[in-house]
PDB file of N, CA and C in Angstrom:
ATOM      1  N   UNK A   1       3.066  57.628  45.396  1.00  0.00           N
ATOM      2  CA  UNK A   1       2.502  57.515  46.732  1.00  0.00           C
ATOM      3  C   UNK A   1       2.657  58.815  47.529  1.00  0.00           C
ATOM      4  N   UNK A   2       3.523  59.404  47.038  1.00  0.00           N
ATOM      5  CA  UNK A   2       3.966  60.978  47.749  1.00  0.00           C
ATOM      6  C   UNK A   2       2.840  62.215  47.599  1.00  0.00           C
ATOM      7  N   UNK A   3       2.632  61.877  46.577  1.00  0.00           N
ATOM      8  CA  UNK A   3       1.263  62.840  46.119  1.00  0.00           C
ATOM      9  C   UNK A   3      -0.111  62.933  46.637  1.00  0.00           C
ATOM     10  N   UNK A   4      -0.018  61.129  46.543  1.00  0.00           N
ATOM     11  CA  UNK A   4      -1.098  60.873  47.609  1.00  0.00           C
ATOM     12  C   UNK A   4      -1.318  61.438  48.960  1.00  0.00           C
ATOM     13  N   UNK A   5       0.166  61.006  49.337  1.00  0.00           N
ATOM     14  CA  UNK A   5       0.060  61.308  50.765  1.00  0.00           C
ATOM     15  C   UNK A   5      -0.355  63.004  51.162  1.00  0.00           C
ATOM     16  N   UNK A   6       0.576  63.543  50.314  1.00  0.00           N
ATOM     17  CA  UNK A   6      -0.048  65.373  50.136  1.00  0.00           C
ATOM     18  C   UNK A   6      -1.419  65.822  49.952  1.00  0.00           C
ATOM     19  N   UNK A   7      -2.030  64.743  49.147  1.00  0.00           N
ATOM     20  CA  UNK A   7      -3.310  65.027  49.072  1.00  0.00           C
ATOM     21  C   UNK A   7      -4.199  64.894  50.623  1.00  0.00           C
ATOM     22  N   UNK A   8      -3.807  63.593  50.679  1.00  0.00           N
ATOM     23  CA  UNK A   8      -4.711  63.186  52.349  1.00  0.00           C
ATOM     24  C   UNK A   8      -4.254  64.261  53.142  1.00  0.00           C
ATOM     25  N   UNK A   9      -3.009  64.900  53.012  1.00  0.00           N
ATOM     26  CA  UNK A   9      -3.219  66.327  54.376  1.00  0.00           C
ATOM     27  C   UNK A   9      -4.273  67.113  53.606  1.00  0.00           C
ATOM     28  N   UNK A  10      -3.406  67.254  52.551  1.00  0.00           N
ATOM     29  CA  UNK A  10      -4.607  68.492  52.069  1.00  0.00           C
ATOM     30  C   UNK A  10      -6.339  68.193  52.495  1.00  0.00           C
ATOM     31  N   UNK A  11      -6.832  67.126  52.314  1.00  0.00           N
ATOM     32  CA  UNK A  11      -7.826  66.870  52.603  1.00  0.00           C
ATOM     33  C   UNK A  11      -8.041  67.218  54.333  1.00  0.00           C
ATOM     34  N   UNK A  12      -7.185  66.435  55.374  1.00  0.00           N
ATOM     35  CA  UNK A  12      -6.954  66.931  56.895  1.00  0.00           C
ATOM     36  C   UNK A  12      -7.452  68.922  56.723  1.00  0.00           C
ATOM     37  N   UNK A  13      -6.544  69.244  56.073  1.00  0.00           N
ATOM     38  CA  UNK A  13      -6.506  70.426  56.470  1.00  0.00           C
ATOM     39  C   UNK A  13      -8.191  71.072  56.091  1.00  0.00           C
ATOM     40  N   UNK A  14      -9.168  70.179  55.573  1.00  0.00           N
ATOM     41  CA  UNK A  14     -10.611  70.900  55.455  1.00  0.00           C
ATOM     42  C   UNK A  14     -11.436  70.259  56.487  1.00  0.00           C
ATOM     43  N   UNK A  15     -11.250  69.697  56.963  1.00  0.00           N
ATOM     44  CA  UNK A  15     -12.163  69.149  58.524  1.00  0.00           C
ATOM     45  C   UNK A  15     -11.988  69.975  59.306  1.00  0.00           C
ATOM     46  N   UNK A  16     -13.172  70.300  59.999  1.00  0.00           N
ATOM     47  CA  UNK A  16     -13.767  71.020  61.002  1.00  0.00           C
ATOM     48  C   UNK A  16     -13.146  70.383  62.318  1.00  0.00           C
ATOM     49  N   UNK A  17     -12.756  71.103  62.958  1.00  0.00           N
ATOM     50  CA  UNK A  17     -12.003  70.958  64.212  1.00  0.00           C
ATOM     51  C   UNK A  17     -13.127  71.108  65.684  1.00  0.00           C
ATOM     52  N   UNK A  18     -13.280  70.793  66.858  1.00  0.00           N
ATOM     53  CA  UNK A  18     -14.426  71.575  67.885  1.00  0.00           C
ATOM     54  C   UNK A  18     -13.603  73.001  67.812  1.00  0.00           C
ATOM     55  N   UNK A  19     -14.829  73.636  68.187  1.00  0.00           N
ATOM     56  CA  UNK A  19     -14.800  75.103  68.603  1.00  0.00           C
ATOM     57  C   UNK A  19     -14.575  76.150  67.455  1.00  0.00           C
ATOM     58  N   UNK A  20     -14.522  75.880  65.931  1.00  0.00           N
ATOM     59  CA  UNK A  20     -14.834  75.954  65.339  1.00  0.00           C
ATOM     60  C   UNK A  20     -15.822  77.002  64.767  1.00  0.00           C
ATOM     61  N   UNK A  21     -15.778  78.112  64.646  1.00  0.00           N
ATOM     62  CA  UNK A  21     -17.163  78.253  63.819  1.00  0.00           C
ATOM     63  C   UNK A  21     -17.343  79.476  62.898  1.00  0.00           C
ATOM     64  N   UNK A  22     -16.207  78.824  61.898  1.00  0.00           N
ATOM     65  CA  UNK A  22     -16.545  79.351  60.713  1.00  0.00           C
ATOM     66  C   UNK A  22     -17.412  78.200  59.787  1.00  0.00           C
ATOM     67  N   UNK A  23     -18.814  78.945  59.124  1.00  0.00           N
ATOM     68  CA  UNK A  23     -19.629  78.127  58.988  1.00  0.00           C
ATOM     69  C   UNK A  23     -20.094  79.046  57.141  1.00  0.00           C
ATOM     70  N   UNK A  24     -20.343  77.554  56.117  1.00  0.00           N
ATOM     71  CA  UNK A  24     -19.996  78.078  55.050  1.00  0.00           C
ATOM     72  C   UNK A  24     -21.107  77.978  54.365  1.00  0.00           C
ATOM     73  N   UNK A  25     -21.932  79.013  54.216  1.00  0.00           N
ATOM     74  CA  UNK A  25     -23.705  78.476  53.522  1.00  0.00           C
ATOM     75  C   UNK A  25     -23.897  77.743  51.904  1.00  0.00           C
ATOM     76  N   UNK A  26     -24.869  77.816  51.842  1.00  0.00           N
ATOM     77  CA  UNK A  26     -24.470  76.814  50.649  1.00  0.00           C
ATOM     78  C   UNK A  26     -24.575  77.940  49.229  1.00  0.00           C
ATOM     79  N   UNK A  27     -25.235  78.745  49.884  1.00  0.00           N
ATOM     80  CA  UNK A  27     -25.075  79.906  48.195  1.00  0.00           C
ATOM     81  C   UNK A  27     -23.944  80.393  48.299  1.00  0.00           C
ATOM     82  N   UNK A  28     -22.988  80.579  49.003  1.00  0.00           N
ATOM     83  CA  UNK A  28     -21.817  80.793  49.442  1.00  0.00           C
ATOM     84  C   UNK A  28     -20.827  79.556  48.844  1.00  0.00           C
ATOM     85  N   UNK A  29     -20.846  78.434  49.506  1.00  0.00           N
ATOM     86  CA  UNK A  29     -20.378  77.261  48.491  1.00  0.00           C
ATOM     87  C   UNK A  29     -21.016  77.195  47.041  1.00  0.00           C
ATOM     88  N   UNK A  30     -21.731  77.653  46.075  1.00  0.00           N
ATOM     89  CA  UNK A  30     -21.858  77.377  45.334  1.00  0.00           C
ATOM     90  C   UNK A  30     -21.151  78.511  44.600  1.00  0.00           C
ATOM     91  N   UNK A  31     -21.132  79.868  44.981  1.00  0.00           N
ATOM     92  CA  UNK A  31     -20.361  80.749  44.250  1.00  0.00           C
ATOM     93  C   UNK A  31     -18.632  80.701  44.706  1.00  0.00           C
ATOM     94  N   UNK A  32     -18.069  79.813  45.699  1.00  0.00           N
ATOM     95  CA  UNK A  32     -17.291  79.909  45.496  1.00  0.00           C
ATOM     96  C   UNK A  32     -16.617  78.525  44.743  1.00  0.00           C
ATOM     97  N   UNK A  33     -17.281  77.510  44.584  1.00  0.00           N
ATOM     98  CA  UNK A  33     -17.114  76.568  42.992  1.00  0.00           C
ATOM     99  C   UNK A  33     -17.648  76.577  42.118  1.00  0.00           C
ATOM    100  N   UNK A  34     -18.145  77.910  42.246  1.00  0.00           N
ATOM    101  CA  UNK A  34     -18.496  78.215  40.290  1.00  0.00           C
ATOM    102  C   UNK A  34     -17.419  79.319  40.211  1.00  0.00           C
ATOM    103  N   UNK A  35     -16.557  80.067  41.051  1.00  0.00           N
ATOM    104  CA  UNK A  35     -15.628  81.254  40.510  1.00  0.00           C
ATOM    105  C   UNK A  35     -14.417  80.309  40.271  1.00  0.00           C
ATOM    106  N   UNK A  36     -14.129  79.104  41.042  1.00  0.00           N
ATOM    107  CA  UNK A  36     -13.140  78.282  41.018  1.00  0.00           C
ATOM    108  C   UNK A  36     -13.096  77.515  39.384  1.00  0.00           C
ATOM    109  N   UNK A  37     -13.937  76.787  39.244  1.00  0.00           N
ATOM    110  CA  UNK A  37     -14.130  76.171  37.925  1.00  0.00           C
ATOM    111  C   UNK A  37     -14.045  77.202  36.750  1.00  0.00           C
ATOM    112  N   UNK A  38     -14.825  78.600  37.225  1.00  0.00           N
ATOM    113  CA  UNK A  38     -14.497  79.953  36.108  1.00  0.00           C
ATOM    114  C   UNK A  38     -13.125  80.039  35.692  1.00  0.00           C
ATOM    115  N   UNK A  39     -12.027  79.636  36.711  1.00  0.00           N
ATOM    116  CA  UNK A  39     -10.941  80.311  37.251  1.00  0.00           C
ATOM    117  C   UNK A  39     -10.027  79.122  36.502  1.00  0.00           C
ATOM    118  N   UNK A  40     -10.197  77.946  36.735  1.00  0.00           N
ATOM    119  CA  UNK A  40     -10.058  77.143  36.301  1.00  0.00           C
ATOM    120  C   UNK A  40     -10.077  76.739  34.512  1.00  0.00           C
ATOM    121  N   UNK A  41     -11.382  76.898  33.989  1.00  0.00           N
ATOM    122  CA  UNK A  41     -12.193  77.377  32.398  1.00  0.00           C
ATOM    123  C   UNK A  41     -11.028  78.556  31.867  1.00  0.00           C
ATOM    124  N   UNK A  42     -11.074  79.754  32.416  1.00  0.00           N
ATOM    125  CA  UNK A  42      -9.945  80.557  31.798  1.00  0.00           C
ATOM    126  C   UNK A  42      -8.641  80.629  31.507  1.00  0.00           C
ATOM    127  N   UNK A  43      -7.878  79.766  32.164  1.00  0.00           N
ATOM    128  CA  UNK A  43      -6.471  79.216  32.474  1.00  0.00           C
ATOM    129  C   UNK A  43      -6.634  78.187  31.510  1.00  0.00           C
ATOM    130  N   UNK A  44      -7.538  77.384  31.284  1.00  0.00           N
ATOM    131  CA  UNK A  44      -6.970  76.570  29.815  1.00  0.00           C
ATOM    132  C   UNK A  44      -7.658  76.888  29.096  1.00  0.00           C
ATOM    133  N   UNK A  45      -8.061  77.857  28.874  1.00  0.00           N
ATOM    134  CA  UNK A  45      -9.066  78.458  27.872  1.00  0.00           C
ATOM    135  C   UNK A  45      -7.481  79.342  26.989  1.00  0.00           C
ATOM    136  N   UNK A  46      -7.105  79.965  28.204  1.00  0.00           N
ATOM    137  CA  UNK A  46      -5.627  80.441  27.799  1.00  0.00           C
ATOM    138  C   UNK A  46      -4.633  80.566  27.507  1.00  0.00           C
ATOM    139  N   UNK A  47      -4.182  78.647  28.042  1.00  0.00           N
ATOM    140  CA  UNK A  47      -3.645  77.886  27.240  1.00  0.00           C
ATOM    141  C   UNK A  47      -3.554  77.313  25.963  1.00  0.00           C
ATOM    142  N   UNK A  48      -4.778  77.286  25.706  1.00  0.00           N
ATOM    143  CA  UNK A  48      -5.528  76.562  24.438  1.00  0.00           C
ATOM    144  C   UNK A  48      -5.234  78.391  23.194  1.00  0.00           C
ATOM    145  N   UNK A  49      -5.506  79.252  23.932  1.00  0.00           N
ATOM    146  CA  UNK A  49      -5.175  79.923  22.514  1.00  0.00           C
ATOM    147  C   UNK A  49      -4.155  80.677  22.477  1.00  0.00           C
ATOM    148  N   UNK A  50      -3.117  80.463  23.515  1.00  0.00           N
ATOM    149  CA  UNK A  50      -1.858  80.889  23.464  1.00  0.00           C
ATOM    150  C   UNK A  50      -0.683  80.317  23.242  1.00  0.00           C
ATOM    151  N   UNK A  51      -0.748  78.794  23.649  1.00  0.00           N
ATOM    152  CA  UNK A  51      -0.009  78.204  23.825  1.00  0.00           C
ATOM    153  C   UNK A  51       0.046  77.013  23.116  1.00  0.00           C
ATOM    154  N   UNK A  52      -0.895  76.506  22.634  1.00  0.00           N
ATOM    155  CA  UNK A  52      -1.540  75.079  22.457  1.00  0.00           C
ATOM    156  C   UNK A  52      -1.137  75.307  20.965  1.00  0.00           C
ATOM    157  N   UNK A  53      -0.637  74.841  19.591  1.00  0.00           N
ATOM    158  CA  UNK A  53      -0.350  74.947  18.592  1.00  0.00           C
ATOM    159  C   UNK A  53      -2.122  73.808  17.642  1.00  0.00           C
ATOM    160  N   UNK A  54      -1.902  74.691  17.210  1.00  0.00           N
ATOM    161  CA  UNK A  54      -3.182  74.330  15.618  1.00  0.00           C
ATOM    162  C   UNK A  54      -3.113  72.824  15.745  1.00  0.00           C
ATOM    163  N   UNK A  55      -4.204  72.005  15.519  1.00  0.00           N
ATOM    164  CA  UNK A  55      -4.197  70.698  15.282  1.00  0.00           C
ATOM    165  C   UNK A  55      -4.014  69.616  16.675  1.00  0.00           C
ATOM    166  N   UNK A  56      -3.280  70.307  17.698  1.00  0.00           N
ATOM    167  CA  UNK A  56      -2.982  69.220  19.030  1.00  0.00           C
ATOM    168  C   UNK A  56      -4.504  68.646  19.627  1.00  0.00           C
ATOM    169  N   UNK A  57      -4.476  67.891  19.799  1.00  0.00           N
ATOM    170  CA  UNK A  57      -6.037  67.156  20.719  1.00  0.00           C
ATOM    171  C   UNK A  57      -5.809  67.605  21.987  1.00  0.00           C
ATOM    172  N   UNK A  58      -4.923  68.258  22.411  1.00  0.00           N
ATOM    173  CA  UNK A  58      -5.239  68.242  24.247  1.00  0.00           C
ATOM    174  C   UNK A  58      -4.527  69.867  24.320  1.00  0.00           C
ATOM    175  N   UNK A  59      -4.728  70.329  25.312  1.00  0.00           N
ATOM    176  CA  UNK A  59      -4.055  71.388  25.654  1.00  0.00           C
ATOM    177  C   UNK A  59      -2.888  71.170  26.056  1.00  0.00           C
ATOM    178  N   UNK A  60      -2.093  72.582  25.472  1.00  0.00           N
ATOM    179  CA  UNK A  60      -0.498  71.947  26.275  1.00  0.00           C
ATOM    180  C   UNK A  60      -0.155  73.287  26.947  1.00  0.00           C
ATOM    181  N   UNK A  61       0.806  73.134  28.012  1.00  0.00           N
ATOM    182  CA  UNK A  61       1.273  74.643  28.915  1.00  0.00           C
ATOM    183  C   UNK A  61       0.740  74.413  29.928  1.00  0.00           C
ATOM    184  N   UNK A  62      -0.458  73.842  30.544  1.00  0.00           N
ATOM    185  CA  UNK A  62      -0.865  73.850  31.714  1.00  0.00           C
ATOM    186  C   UNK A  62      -0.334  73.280  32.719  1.00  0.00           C
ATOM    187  N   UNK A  63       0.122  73.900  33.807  1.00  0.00           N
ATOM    188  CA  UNK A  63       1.024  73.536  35.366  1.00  0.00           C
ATOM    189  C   UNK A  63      -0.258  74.072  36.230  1.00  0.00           C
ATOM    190  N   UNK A  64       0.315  73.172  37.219  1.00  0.00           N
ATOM    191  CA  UNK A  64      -0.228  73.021  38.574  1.00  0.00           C
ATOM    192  C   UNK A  64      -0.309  74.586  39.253  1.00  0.00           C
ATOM    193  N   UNK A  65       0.817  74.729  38.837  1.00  0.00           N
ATOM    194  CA  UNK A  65       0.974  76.237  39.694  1.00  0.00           C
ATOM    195  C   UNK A  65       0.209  77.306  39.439  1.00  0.00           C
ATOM    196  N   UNK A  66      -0.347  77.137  38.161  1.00  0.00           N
ATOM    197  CA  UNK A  66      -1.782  78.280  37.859  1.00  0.00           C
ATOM    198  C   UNK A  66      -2.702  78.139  38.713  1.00  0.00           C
ATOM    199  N   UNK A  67      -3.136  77.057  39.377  1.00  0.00           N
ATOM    200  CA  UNK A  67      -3.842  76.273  40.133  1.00  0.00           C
ATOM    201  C   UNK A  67      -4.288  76.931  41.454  1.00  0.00           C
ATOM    202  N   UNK A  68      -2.863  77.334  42.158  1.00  0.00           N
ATOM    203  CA  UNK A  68      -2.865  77.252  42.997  1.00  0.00           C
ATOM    204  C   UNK A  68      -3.700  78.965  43.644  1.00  0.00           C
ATOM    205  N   UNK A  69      -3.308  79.514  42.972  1.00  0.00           N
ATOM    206  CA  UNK A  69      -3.900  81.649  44.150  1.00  0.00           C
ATOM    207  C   UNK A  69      -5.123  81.170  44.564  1.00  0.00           C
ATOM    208  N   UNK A  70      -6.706  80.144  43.471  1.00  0.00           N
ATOM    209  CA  UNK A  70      -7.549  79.778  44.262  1.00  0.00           C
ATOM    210  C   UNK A  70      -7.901  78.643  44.428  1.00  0.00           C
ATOM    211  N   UNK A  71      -6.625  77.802  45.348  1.00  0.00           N
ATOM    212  CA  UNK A  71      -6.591  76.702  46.111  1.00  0.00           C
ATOM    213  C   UNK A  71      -7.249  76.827  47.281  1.00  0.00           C
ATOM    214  N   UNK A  72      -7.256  77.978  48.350  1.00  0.00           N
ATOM    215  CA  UNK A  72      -7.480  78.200  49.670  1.00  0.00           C
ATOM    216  C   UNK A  72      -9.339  78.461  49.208  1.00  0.00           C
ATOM    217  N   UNK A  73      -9.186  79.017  48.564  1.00  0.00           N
ATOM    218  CA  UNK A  73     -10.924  78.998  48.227  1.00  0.00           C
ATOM    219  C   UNK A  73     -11.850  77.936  47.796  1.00  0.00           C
ATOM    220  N   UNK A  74     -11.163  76.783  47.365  1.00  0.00           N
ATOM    221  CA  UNK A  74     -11.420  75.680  47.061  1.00  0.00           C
ATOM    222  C   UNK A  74     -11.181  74.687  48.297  1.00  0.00           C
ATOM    223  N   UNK A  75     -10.784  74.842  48.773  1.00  0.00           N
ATOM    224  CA  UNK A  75     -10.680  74.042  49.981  1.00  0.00           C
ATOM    225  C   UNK A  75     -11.834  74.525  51.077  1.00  0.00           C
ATOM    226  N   UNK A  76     -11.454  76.242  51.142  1.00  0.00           N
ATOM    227  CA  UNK A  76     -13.001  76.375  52.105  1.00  0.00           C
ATOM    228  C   UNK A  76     -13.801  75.883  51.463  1.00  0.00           C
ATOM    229  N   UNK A  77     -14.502  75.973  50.677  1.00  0.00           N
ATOM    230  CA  UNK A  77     -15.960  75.300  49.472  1.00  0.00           C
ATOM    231  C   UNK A  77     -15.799  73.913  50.578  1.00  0.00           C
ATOM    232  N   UNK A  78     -14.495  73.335  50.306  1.00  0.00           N
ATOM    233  CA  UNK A  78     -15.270  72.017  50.854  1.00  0.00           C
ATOM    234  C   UNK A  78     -15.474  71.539  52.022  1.00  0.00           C
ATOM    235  N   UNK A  79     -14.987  72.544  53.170  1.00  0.00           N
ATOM    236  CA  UNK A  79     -15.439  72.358  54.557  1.00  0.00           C
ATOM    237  C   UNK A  79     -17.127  72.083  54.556  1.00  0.00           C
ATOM    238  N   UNK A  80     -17.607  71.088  55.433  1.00  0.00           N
ATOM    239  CA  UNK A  80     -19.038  70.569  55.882  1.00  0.00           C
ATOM    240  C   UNK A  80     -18.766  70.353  57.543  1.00  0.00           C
ATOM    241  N   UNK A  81     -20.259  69.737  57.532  1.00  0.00           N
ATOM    242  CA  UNK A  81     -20.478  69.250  58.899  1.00  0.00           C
ATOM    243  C   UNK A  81     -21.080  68.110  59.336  1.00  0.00           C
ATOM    244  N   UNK A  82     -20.490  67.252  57.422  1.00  0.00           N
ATOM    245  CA  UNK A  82     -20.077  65.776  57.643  1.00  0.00           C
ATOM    246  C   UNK A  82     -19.115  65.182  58.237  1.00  0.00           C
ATOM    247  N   UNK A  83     -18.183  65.191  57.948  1.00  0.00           N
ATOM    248  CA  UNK A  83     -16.545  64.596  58.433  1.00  0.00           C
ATOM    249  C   UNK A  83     -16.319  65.664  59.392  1.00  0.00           C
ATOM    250  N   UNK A  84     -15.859  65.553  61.172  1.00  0.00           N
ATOM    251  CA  UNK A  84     -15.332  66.454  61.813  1.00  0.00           C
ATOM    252  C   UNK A  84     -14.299  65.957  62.322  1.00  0.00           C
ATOM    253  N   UNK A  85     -13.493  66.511  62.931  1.00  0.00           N
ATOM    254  CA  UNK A  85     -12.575  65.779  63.890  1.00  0.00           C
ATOM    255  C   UNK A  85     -12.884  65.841  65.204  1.00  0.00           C
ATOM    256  N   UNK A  86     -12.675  64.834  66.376  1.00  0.00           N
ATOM    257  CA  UNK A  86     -12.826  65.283  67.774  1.00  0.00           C
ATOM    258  C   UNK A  86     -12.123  65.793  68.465  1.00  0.00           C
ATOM    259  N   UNK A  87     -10.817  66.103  67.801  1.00  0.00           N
ATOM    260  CA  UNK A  87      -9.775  66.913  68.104  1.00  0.00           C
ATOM    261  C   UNK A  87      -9.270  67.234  67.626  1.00  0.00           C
ATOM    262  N   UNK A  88      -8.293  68.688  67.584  1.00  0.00           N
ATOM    263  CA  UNK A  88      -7.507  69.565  66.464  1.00  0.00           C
ATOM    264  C   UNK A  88      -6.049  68.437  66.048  1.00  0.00           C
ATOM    265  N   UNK A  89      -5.636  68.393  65.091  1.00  0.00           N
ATOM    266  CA  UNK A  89      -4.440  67.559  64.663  1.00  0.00           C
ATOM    267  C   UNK A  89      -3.451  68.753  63.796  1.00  0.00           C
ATOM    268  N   UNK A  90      -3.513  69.746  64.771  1.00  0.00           N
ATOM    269  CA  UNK A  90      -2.624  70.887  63.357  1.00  0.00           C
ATOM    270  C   UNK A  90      -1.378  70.262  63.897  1.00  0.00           C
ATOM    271  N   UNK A  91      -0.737  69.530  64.830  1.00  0.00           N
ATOM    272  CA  UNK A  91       0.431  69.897  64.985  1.00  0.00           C
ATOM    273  C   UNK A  91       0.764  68.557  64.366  1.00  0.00           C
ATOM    274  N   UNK A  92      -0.163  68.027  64.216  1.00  0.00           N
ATOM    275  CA  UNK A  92      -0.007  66.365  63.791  1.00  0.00           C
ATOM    276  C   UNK A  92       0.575  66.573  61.782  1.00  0.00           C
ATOM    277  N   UNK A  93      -0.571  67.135  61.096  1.00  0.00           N
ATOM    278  CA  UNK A  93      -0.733  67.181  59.889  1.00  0.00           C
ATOM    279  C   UNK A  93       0.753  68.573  59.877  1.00  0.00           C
ATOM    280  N   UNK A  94       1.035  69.503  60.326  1.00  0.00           N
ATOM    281  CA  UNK A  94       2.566  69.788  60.066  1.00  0.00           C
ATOM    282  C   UNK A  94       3.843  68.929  60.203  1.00  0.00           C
ATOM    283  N   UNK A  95       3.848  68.404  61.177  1.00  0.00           N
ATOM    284  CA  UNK A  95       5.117  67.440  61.470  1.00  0.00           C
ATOM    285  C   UNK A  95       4.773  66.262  60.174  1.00  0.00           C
ATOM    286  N   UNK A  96       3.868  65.500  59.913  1.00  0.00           N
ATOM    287  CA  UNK A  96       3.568  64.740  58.682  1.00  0.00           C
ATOM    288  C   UNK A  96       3.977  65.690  57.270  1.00  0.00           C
ATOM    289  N   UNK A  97       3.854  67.217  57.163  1.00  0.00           N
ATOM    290  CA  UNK A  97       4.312  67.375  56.130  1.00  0.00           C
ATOM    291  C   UNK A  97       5.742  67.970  56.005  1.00  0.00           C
ATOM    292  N   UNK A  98       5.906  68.000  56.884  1.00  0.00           N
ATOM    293  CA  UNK A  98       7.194  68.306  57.558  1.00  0.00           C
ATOM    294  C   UNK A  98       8.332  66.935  56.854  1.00  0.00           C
ATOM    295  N   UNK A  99       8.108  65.618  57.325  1.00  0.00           N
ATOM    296  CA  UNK A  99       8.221  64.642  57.104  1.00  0.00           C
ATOM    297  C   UNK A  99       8.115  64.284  55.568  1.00  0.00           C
ATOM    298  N   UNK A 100       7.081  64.089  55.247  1.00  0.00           N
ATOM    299  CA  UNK A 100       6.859  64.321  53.881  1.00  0.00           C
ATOM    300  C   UNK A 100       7.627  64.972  53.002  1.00  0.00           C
ATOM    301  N   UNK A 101       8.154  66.237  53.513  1.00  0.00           N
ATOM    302  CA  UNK A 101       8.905  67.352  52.189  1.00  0.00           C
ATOM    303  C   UNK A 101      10.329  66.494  52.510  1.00  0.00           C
ATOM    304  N   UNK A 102      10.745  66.095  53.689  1.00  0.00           N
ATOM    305  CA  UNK A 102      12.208  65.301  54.036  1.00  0.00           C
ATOM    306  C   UNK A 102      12.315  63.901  52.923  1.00  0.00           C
ATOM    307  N   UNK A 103      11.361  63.615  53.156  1.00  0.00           N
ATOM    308  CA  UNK A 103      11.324  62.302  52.433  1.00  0.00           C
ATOM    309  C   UNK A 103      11.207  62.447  50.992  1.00  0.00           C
ATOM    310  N   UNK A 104      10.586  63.480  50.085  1.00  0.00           N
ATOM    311  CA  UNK A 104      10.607  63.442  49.215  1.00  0.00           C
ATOM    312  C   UNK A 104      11.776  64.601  48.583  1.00  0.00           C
ATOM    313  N   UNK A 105      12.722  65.498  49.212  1.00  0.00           N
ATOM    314  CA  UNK A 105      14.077  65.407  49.205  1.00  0.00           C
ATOM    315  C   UNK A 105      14.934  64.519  48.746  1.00  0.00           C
ATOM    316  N   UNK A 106      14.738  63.480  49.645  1.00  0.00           N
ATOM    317  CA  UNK A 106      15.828  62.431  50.208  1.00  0.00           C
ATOM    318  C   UNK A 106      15.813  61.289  48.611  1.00  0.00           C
ATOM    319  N   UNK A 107      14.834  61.497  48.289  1.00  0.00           N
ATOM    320  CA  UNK A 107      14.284  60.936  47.206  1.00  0.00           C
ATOM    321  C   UNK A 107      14.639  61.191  45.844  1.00  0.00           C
ATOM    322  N   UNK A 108      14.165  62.579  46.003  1.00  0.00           N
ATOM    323  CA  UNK A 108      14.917  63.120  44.813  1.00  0.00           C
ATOM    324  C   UNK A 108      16.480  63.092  44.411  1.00  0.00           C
ATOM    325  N   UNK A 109      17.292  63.648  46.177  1.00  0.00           N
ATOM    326  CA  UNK A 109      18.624  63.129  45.938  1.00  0.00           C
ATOM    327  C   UNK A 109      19.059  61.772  45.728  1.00  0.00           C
ATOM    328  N   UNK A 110      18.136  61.068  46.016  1.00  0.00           N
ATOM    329  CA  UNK A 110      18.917  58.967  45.557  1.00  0.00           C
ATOM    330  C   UNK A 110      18.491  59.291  44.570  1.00  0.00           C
ATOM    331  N   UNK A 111      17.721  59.694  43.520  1.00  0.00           N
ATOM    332  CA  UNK A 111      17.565  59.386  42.206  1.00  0.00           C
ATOM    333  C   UNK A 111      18.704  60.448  41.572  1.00  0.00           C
ATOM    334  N   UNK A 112      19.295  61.251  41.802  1.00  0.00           N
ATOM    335  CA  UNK A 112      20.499  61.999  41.724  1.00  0.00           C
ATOM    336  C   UNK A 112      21.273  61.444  41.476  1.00  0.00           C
ATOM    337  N   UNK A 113      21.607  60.638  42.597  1.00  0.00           N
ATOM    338  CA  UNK A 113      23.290  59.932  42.969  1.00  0.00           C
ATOM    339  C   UNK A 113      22.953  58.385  41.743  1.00  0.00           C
ATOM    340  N   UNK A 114      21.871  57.784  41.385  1.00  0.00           N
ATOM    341  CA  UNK A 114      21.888  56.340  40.968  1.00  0.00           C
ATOM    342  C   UNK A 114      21.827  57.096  39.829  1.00  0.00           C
ATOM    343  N   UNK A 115      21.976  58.304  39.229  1.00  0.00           N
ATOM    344  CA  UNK A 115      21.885  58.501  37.294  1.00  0.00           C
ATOM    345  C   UNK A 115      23.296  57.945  37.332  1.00  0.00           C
TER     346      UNK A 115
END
């Protein structure tokens, strides 16, 4: 459920706020999720022949954290001027992850203390 919840900011954090106006065209969105998916394609492309041993069905080695240098570019891609907000919530969606990183701490340490 924690992941989830990270996700739904992450999602917060691509809605258009008023006053606003960085504005993202669509040949513009399309080259920046085709360099993403490129980016994406090469990282287990790289896995697969570095890491991945002869015979396995799936790739192995791949983490999240390769993921991430074009996360921020993937997220602009998905700003529109479908979903907006009627008001800014930055201070809202920090204190929630704020919260969030406490809680999933707190979490990690009870599963600590009950081994």
């Amino acid at each position: 459920m924690l992941v989830i919840f990270f996700l739904f900011l992450l999602f917060l954090t691509t809605l258009n706020a008023p006053g606003e106006q960085i504005r993202v065209r669509a040949g513009q969105r399309f080259w920046m999720l085709f360099l993403c998916a490129a980016s994406a394609g090469l990282i287990v492309l790289g896995m697969l022949l570095s890491w991945t041993p002869l015979g396995y069905v799936s790739v192995e080695g791949v983490q999240g954290r390769y993921f991430l240098p074009f996360m921020p570019v993937l997220l602009a891609a998905c700003r529109n001027q479908l979903i907006y907000l009627r008001q800014r919530i930055d201070r809202a969606v920090m204190a929630a992850a704020v919260g969030g990183q406490i809680f999933a701490i707190a979490y990690v340490i009870r599963q600590m203390t009950t081994v």
